[in-house]
C-alpha atoms as a PDB file:
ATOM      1  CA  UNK A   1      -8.621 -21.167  22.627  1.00  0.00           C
ATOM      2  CA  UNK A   2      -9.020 -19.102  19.737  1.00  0.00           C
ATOM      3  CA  UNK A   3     -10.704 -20.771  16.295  1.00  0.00           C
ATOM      4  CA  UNK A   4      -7.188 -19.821  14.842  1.00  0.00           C
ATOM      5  CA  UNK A   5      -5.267 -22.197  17.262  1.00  0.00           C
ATOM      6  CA  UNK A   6      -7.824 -25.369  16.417  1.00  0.00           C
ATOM      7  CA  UNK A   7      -6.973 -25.176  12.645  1.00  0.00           C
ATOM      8  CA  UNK A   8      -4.009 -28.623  11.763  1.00  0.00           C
ATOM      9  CA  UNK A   9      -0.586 -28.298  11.401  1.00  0.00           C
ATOM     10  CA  UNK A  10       0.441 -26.787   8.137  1.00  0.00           C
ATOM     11  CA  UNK A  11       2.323 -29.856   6.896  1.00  0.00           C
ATOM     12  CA  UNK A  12      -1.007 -31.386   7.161  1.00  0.00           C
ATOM     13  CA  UNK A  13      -2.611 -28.878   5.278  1.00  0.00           C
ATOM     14  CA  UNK A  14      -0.320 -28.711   2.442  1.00  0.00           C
ATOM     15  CA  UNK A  15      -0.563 -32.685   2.339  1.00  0.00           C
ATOM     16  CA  UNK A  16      -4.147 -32.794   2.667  1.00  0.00           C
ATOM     17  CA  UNK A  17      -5.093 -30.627  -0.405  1.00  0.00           C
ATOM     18  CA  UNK A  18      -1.414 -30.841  -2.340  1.00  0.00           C
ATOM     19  CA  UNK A  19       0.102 -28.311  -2.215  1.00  0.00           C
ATOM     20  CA  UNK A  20       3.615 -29.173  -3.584  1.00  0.00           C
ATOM     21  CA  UNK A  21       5.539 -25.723  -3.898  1.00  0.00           C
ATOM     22  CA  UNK A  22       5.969 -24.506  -7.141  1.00  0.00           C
ATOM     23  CA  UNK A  23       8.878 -22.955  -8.306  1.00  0.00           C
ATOM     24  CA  UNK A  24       7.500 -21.237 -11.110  1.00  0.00           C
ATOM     25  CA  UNK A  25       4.891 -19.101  -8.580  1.00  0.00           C
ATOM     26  CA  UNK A  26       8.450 -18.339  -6.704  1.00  0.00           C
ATOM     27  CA  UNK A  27       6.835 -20.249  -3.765  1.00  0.00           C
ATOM     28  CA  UNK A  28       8.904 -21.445  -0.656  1.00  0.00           C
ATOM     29  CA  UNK A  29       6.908 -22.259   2.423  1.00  0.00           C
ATOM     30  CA  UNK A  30       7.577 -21.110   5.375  1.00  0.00           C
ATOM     31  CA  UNK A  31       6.046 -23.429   8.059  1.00  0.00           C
ATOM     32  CA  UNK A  32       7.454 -22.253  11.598  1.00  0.00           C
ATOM     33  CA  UNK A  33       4.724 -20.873  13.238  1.00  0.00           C
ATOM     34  CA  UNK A  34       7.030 -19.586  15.554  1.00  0.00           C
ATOM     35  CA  UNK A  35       8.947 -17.870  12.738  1.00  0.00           C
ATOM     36  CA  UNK A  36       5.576 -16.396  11.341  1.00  0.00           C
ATOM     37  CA  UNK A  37       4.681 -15.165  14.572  1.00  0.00           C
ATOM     38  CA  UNK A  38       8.189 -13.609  14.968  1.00  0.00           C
ATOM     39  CA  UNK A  39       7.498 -11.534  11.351  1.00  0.00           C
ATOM     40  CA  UNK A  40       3.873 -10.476  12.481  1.00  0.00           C
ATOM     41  CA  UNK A  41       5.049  -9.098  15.486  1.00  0.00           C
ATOM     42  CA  UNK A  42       7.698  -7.096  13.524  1.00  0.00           C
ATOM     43  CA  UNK A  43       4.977  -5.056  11.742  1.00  0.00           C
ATOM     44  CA  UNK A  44       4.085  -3.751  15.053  1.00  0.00           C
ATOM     45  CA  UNK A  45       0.450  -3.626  16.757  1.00  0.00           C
ATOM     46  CA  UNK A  46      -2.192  -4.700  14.461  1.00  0.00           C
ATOM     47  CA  UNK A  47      -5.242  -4.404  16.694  1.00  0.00           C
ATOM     48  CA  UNK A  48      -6.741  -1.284  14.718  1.00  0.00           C
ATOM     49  CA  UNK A  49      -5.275  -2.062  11.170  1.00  0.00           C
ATOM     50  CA  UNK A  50      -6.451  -3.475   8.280  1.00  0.00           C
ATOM     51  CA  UNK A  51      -3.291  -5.902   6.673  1.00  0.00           C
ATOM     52  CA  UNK A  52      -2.546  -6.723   3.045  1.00  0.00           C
ATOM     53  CA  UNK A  53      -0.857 -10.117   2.878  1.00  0.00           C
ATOM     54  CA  UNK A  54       0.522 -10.988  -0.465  1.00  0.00           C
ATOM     55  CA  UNK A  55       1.088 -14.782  -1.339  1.00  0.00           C
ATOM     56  CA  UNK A  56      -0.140 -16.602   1.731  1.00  0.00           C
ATOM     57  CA  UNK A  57       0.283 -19.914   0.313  1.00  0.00           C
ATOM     58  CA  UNK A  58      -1.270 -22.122   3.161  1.00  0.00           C
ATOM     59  CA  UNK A  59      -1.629 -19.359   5.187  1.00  0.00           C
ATOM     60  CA  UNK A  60       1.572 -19.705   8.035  1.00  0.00           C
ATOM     61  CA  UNK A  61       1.869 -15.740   7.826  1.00  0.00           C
ATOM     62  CA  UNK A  62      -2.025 -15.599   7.817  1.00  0.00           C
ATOM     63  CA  UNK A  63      -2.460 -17.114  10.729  1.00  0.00           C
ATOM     64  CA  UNK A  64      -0.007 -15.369  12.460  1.00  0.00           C
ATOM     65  CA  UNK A  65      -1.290 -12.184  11.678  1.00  0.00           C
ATOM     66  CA  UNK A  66      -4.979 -12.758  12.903  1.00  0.00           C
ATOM     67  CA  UNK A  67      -3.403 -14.730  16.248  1.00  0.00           C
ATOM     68  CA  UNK A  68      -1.251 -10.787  16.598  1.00  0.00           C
ATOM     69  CA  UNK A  69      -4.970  -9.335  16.705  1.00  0.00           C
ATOM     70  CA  UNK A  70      -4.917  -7.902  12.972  1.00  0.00           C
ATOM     71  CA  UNK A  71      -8.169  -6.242  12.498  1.00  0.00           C
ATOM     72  CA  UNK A  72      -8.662  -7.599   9.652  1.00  0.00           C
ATOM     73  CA  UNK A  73      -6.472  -9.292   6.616  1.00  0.00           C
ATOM     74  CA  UNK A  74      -6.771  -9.426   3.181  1.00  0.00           C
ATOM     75  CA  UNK A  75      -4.954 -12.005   1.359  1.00  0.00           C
ATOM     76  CA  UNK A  76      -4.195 -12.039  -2.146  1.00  0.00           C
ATOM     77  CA  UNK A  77      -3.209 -15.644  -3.497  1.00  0.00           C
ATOM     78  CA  UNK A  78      -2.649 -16.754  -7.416  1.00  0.00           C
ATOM     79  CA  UNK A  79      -2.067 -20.226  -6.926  1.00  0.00           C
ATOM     80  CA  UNK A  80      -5.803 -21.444  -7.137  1.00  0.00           C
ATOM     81  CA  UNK A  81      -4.706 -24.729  -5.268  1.00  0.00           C
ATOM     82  CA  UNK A  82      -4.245 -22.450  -1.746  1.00  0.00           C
ATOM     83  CA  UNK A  83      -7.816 -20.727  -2.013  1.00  0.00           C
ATOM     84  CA  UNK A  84      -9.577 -23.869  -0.320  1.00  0.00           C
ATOM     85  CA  UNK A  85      -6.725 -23.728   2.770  1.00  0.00           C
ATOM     86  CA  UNK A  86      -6.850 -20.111   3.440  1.00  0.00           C
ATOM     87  CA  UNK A  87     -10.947 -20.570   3.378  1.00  0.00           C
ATOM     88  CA  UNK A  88     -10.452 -22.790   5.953  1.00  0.00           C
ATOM     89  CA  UNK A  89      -8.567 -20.230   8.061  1.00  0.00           C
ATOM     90  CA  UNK A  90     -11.313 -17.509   7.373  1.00  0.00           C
ATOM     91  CA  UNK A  91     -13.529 -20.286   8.435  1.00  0.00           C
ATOM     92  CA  UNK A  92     -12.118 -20.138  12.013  1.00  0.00           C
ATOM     93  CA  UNK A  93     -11.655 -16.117  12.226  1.00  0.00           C
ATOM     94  CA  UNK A  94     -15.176 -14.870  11.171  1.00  0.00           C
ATOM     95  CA  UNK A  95     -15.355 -11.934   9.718  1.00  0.00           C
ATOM     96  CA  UNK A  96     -11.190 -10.963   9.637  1.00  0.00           C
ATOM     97  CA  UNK A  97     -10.053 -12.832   6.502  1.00  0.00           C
ATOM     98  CA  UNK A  98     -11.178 -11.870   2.784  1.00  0.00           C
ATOM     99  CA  UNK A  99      -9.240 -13.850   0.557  1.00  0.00           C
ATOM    100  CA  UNK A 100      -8.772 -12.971  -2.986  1.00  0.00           C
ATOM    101  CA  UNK A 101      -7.548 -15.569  -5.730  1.00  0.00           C
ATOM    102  CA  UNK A 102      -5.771 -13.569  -8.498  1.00  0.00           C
ATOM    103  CA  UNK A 103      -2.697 -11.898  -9.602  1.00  0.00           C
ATOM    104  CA  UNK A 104      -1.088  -9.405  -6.570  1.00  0.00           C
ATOM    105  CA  UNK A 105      -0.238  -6.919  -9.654  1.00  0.00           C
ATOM    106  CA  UNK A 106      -2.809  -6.588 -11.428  1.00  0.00           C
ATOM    107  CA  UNK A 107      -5.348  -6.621  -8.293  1.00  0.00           C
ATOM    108  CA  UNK A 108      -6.032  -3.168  -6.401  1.00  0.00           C
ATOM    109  CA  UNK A 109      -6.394  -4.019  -2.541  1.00  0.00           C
ATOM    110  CA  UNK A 110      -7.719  -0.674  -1.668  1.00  0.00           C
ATOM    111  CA  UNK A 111     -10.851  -0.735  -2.336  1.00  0.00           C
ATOM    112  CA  UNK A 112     -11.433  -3.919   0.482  1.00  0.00           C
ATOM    113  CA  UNK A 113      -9.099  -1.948   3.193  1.00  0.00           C
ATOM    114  CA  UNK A 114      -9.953   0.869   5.513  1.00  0.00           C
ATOM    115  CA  UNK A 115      -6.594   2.688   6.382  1.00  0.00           C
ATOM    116  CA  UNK A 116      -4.722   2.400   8.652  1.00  0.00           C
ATOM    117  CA  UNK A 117      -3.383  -0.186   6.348  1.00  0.00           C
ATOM    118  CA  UNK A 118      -0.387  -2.078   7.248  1.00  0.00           C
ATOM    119  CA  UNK A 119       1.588  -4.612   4.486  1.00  0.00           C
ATOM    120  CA  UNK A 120       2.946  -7.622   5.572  1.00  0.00           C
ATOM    121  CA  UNK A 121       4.163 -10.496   3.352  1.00  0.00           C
ATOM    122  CA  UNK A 122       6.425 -12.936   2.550  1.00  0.00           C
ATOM    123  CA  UNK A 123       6.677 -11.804  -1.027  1.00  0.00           C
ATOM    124  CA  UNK A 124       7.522 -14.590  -3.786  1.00  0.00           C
ATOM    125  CA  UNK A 125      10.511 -14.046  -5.147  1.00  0.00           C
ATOM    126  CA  UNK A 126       9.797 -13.502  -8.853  1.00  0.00           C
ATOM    127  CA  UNK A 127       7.403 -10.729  -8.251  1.00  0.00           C
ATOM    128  CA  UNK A 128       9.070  -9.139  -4.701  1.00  0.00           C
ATOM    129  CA  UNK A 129      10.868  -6.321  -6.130  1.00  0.00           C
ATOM    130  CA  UNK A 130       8.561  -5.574  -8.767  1.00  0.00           C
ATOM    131  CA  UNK A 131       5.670  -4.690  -5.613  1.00  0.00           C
ATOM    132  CA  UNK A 132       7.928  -2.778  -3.423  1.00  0.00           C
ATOM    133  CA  UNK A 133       8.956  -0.284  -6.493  1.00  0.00           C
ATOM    134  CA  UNK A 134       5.268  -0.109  -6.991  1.00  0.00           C
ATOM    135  CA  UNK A 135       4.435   0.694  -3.356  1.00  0.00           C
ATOM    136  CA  UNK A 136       7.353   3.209  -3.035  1.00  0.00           C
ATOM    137  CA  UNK A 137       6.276   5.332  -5.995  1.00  0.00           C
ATOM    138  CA  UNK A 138       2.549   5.816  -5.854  1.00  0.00           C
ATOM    139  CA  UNK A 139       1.049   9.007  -7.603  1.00  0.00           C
ATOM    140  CA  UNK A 140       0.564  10.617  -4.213  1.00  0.00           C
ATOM    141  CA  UNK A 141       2.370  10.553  -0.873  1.00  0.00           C
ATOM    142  CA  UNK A 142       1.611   9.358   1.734  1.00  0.00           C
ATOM    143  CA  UNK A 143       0.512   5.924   0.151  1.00  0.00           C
ATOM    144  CA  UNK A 144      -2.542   4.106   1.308  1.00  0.00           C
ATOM    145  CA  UNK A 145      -0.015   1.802   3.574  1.00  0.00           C
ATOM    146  CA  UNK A 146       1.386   3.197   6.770  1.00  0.00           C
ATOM    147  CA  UNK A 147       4.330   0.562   6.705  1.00  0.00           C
ATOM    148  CA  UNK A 148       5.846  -2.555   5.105  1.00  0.00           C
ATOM    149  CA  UNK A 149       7.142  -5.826   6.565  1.00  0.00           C
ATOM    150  CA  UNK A 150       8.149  -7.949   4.087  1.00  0.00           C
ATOM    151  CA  UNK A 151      10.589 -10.877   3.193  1.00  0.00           C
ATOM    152  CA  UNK A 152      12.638 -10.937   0.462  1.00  0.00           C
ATOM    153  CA  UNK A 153      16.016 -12.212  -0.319  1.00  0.00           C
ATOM    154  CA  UNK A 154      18.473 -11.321   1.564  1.00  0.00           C
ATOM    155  CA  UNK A 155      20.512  -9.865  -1.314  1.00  0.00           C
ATOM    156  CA  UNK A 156      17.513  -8.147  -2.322  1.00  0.00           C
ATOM    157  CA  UNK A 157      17.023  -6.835   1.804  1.00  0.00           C
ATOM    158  CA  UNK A 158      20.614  -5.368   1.663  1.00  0.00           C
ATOM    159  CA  UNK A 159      19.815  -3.564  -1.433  1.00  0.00           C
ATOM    160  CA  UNK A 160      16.671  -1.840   0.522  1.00  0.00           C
ATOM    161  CA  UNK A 161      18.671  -0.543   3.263  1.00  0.00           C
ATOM    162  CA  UNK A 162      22.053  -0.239   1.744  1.00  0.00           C
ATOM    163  CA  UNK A 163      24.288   3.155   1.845  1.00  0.00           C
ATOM    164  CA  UNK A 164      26.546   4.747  -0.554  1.00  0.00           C
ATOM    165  CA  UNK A 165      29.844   3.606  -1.015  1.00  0.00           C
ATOM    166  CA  UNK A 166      28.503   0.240  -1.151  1.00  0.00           C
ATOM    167  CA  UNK A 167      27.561  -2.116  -3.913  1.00  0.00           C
ATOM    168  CA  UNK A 168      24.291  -2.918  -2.837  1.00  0.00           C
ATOM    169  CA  UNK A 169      23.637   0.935  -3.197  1.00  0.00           C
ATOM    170  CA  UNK A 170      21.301   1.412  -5.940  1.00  0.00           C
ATOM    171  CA  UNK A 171      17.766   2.237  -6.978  1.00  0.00           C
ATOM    172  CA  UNK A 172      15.734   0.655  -4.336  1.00  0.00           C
ATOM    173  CA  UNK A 173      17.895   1.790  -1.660  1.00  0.00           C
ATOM    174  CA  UNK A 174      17.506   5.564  -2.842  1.00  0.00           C
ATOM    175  CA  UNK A 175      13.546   4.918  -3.485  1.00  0.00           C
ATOM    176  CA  UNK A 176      13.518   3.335  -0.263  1.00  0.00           C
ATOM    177  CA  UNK A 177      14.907   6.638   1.957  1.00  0.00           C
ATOM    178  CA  UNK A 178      13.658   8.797   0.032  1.00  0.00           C
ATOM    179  CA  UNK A 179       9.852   8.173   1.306  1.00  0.00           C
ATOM    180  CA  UNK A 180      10.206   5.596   3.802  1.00  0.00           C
ATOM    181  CA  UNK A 181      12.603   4.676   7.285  1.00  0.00           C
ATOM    182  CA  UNK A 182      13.671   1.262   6.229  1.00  0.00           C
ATOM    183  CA  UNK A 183      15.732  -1.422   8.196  1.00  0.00           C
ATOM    184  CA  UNK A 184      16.329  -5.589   8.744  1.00  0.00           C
ATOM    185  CA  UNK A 185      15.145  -6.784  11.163  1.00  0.00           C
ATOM    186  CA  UNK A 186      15.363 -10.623  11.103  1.00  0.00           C
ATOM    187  CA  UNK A 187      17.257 -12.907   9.072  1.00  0.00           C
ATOM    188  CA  UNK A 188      15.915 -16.273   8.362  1.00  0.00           C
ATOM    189  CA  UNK A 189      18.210 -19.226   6.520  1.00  0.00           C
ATOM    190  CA  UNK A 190      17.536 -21.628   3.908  1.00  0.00           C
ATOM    191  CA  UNK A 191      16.379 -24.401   6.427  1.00  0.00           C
ATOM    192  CA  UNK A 192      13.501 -22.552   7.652  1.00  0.00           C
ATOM    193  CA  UNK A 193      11.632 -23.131   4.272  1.00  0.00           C
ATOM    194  CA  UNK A 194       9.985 -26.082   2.491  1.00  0.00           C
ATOM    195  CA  UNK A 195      11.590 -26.416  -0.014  1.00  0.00           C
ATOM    196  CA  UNK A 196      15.015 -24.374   1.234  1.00  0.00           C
ATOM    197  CA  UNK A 197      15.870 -21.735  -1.072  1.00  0.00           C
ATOM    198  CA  UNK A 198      20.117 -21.449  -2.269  1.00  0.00           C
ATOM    199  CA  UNK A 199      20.010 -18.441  -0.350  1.00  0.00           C
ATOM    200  CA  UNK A 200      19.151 -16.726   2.861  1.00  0.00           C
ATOM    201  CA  UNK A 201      16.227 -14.415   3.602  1.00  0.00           C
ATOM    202  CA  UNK A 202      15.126 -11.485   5.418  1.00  0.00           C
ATOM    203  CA  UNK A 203      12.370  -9.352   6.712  1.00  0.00           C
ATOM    204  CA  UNK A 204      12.710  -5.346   5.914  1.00  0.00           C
ATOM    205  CA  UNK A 205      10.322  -3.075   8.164  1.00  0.00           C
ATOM    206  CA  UNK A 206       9.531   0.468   6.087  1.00  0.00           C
ATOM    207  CA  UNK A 207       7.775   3.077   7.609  1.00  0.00           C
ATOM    208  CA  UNK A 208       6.358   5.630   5.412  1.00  0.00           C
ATOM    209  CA  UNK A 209       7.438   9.114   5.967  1.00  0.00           C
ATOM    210  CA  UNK A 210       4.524  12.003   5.746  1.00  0.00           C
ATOM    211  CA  UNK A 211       6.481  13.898   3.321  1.00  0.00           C
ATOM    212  CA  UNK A 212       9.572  12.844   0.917  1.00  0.00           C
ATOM    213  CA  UNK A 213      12.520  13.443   3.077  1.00  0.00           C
ATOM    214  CA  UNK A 214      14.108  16.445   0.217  1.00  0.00           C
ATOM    215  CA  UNK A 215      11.764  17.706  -1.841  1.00  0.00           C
ATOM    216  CA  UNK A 216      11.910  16.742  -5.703  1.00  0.00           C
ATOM    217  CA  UNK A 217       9.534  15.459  -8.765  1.00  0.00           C
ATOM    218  CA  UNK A 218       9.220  12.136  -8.307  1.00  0.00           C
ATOM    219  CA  UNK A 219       9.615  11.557 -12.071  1.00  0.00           C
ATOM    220  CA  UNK A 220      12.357  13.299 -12.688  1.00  0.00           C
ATOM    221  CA  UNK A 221      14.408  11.535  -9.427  1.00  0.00           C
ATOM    222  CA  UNK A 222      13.600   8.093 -10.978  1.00  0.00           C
ATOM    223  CA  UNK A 223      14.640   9.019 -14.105  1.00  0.00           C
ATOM    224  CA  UNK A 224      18.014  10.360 -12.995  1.00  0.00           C
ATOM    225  CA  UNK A 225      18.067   7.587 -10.388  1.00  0.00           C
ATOM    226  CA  UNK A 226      17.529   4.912 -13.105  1.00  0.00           C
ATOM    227  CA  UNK A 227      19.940   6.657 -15.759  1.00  0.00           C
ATOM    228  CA  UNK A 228      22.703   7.442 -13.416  1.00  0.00           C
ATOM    229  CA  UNK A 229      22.417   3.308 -12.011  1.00  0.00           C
ATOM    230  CA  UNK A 230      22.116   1.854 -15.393  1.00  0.00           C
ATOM    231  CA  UNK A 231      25.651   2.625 -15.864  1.00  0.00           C
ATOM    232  CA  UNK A 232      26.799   2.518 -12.983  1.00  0.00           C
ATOM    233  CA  UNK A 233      30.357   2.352 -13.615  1.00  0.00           C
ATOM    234  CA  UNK A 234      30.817   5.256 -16.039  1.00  0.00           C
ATOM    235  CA  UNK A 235      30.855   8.529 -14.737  1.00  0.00           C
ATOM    236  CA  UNK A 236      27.590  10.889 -13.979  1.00  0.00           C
ATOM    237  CA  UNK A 237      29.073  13.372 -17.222  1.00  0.00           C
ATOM    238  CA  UNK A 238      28.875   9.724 -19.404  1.00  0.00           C
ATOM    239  CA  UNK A 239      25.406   7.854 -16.984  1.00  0.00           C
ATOM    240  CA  UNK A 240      23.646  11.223 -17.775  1.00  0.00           C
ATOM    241  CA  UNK A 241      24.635  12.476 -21.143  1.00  0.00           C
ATOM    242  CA  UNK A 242      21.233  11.722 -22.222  1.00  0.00           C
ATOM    243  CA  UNK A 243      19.399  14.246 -19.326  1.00  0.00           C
ATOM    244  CA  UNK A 244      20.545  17.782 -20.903  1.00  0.00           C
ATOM    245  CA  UNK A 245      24.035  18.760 -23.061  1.00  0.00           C
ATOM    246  CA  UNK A 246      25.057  21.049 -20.773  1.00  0.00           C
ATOM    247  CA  UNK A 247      25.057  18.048 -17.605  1.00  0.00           C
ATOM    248  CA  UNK A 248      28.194  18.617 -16.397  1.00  0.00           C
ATOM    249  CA  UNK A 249      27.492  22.328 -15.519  1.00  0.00           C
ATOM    250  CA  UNK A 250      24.551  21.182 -13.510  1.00  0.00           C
ATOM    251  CA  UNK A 251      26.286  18.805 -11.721  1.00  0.00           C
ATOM    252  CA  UNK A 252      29.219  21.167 -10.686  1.00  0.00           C
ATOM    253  CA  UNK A 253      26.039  23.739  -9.912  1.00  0.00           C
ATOM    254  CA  UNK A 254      24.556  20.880  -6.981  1.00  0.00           C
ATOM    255  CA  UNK A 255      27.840  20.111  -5.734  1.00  0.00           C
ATOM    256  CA  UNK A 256      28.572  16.733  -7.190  1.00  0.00           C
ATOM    257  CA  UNK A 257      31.964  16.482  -9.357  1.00  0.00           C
ATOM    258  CA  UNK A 258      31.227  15.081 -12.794  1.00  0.00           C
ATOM    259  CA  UNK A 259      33.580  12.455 -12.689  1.00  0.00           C
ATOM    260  CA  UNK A 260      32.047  10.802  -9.628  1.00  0.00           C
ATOM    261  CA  UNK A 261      29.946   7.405 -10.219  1.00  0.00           C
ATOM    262  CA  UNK A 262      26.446   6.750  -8.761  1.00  0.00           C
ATOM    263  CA  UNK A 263      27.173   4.791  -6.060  1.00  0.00           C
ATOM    264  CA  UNK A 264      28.701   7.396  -4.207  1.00  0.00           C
ATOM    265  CA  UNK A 265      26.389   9.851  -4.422  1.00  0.00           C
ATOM    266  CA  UNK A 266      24.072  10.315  -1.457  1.00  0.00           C
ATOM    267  CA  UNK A 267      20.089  10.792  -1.808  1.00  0.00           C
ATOM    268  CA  UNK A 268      20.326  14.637  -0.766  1.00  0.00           C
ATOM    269  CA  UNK A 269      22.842  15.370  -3.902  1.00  0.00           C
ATOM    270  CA  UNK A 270      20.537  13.152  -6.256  1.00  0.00           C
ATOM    271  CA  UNK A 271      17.315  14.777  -5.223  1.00  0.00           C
ATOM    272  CA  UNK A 272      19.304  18.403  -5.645  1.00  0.00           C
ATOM    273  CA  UNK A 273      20.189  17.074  -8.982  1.00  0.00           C
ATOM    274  CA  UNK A 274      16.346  16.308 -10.032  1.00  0.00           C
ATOM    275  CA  UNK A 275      14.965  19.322  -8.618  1.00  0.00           C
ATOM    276  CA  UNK A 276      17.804  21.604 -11.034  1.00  0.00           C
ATOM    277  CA  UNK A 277      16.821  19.347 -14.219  1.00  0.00           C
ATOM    278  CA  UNK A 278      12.862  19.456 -13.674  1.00  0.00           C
ATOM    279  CA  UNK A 279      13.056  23.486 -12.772  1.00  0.00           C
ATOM    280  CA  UNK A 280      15.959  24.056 -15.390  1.00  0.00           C
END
């Protein structure tokens, strides 16, 4: 029996050093250890990677991780009240758990991790999206993560993985397949979490691509990408006045009519569309 499987039941833990969620942190539990071992398993073998965990909380997903053979884990928690749990979990896995109190976005992991680098968390909810953009446009590509397994809310998961035609279809799914292969793949309800959330979750597994999957500045993309989805219901000639005057030309020049709307333009036509604006 492994130091990891001697540690007390989470409700335990959270009882013995009070650790009522807070909603403000965007904190919902998840206790399963089942359920955590389910997720760690999603981000694939972990033997020879270094893992970034992002709001342990009492450490369910933490545990999980270093029970799945993670080389090692580091753990980045802002609620000061966790620290003393998550040091108990280090206690009991020598060597495999750094655990950093602070703020996940204003903390750079990469100087405690040595690549391969996997990222697996079960993001809180007020800062979730706001990592993932980060992650999926880093100065340089291939990022210092070779994939992502993270939880979100299910809204927010269909959003990742969504196509076009659809109105989840949007920023983060273009960001998304542009660099990455991204799909669900579990789905966890309300119930599973202390306290339950109003809405469902689930876990989206990324893989980072070597190279962007068309070629086109990164700037420019997210700047048409944003433009063109900040009015999404007016027409690319109206979304993307603002680009060049002469906008509708170079959208008839890349194929894509000027009356169409974002959402049914694929990534391929939008990544055309950046490279003719940055090179025009």
């Amino acid at each position: 029996m492994s130091g990891i499987d001697t540690l007390p039941p989470l409700r335990e833990v959270i009882a013995a050093h009070d650790l009522a969620p807070r909603k403000s942190l965007g904190q919902n539990f998840l206790l399963d250890l089942n359920l955590t071992a389910k997720i760690a398993r999603q981000a694939g073998d972990l033997s020879k990677c270094d893992v970034l965990e992002i709001g342990p909380g009492p450490g369910g997903l933490t545990r999980a991780l270093l029970a799945e053979g993670a080389r090692r884990v580091l753990a980045i928690e802002k609620d000061a009240r966790c620290l003393p749990a998550l040091e108990d979990i280090a206690a009991a896995a020598p060597g495999r758990l750094k655990v950093i109190g602070g703020d996940a976005l204003a903390v750079d992991p990469r100087q405690h991790l040595t690549p391969p680098i996997r990222i697996v968390a079960n993001l809180p909810y007020n800062v979730g999206t706001e990592l993932l953009v980060r992650w999926l446009t880093p100065p340089e590509w291939p990022p210092f993560w070779s994939s992502l397994t993270l939880m979100f809310q299910r809204e927010v998961a269909e959003r990742i993985v969504a196509h076009p035609g659809s109105k989840a279809y949007g920023r983060l799914a273009l960001l998304a397949s542009w660099r990455c292969d991204a799909r669900i793949v579990m789905t966890l309800p309300p119930g599973a979490f202390t306290p339950p959330p109003k809405v469902s979750s689930a876990v989206v597994h990324l893989t980072a691509l070597p190279a962007p999957r068309y070629p086109a500045d990164a700037a420019t993309l997210e700047r048409v990408i944003a433009m063109a989805f900040n009015q999404r219901r007016k027409m690319l000639r109206s979304a993307l006045k603002g680009l060049r005057p002469d906008i509708e030309d170079v959208l008839r020049a890349v194929g894509i009519p000027p009356t169409d709307r974002a959402e049914t333009v694929t990534l391929e036509k939008f990544c055309a569309l950046a490279r003719a604006i940055h090179t025009g």
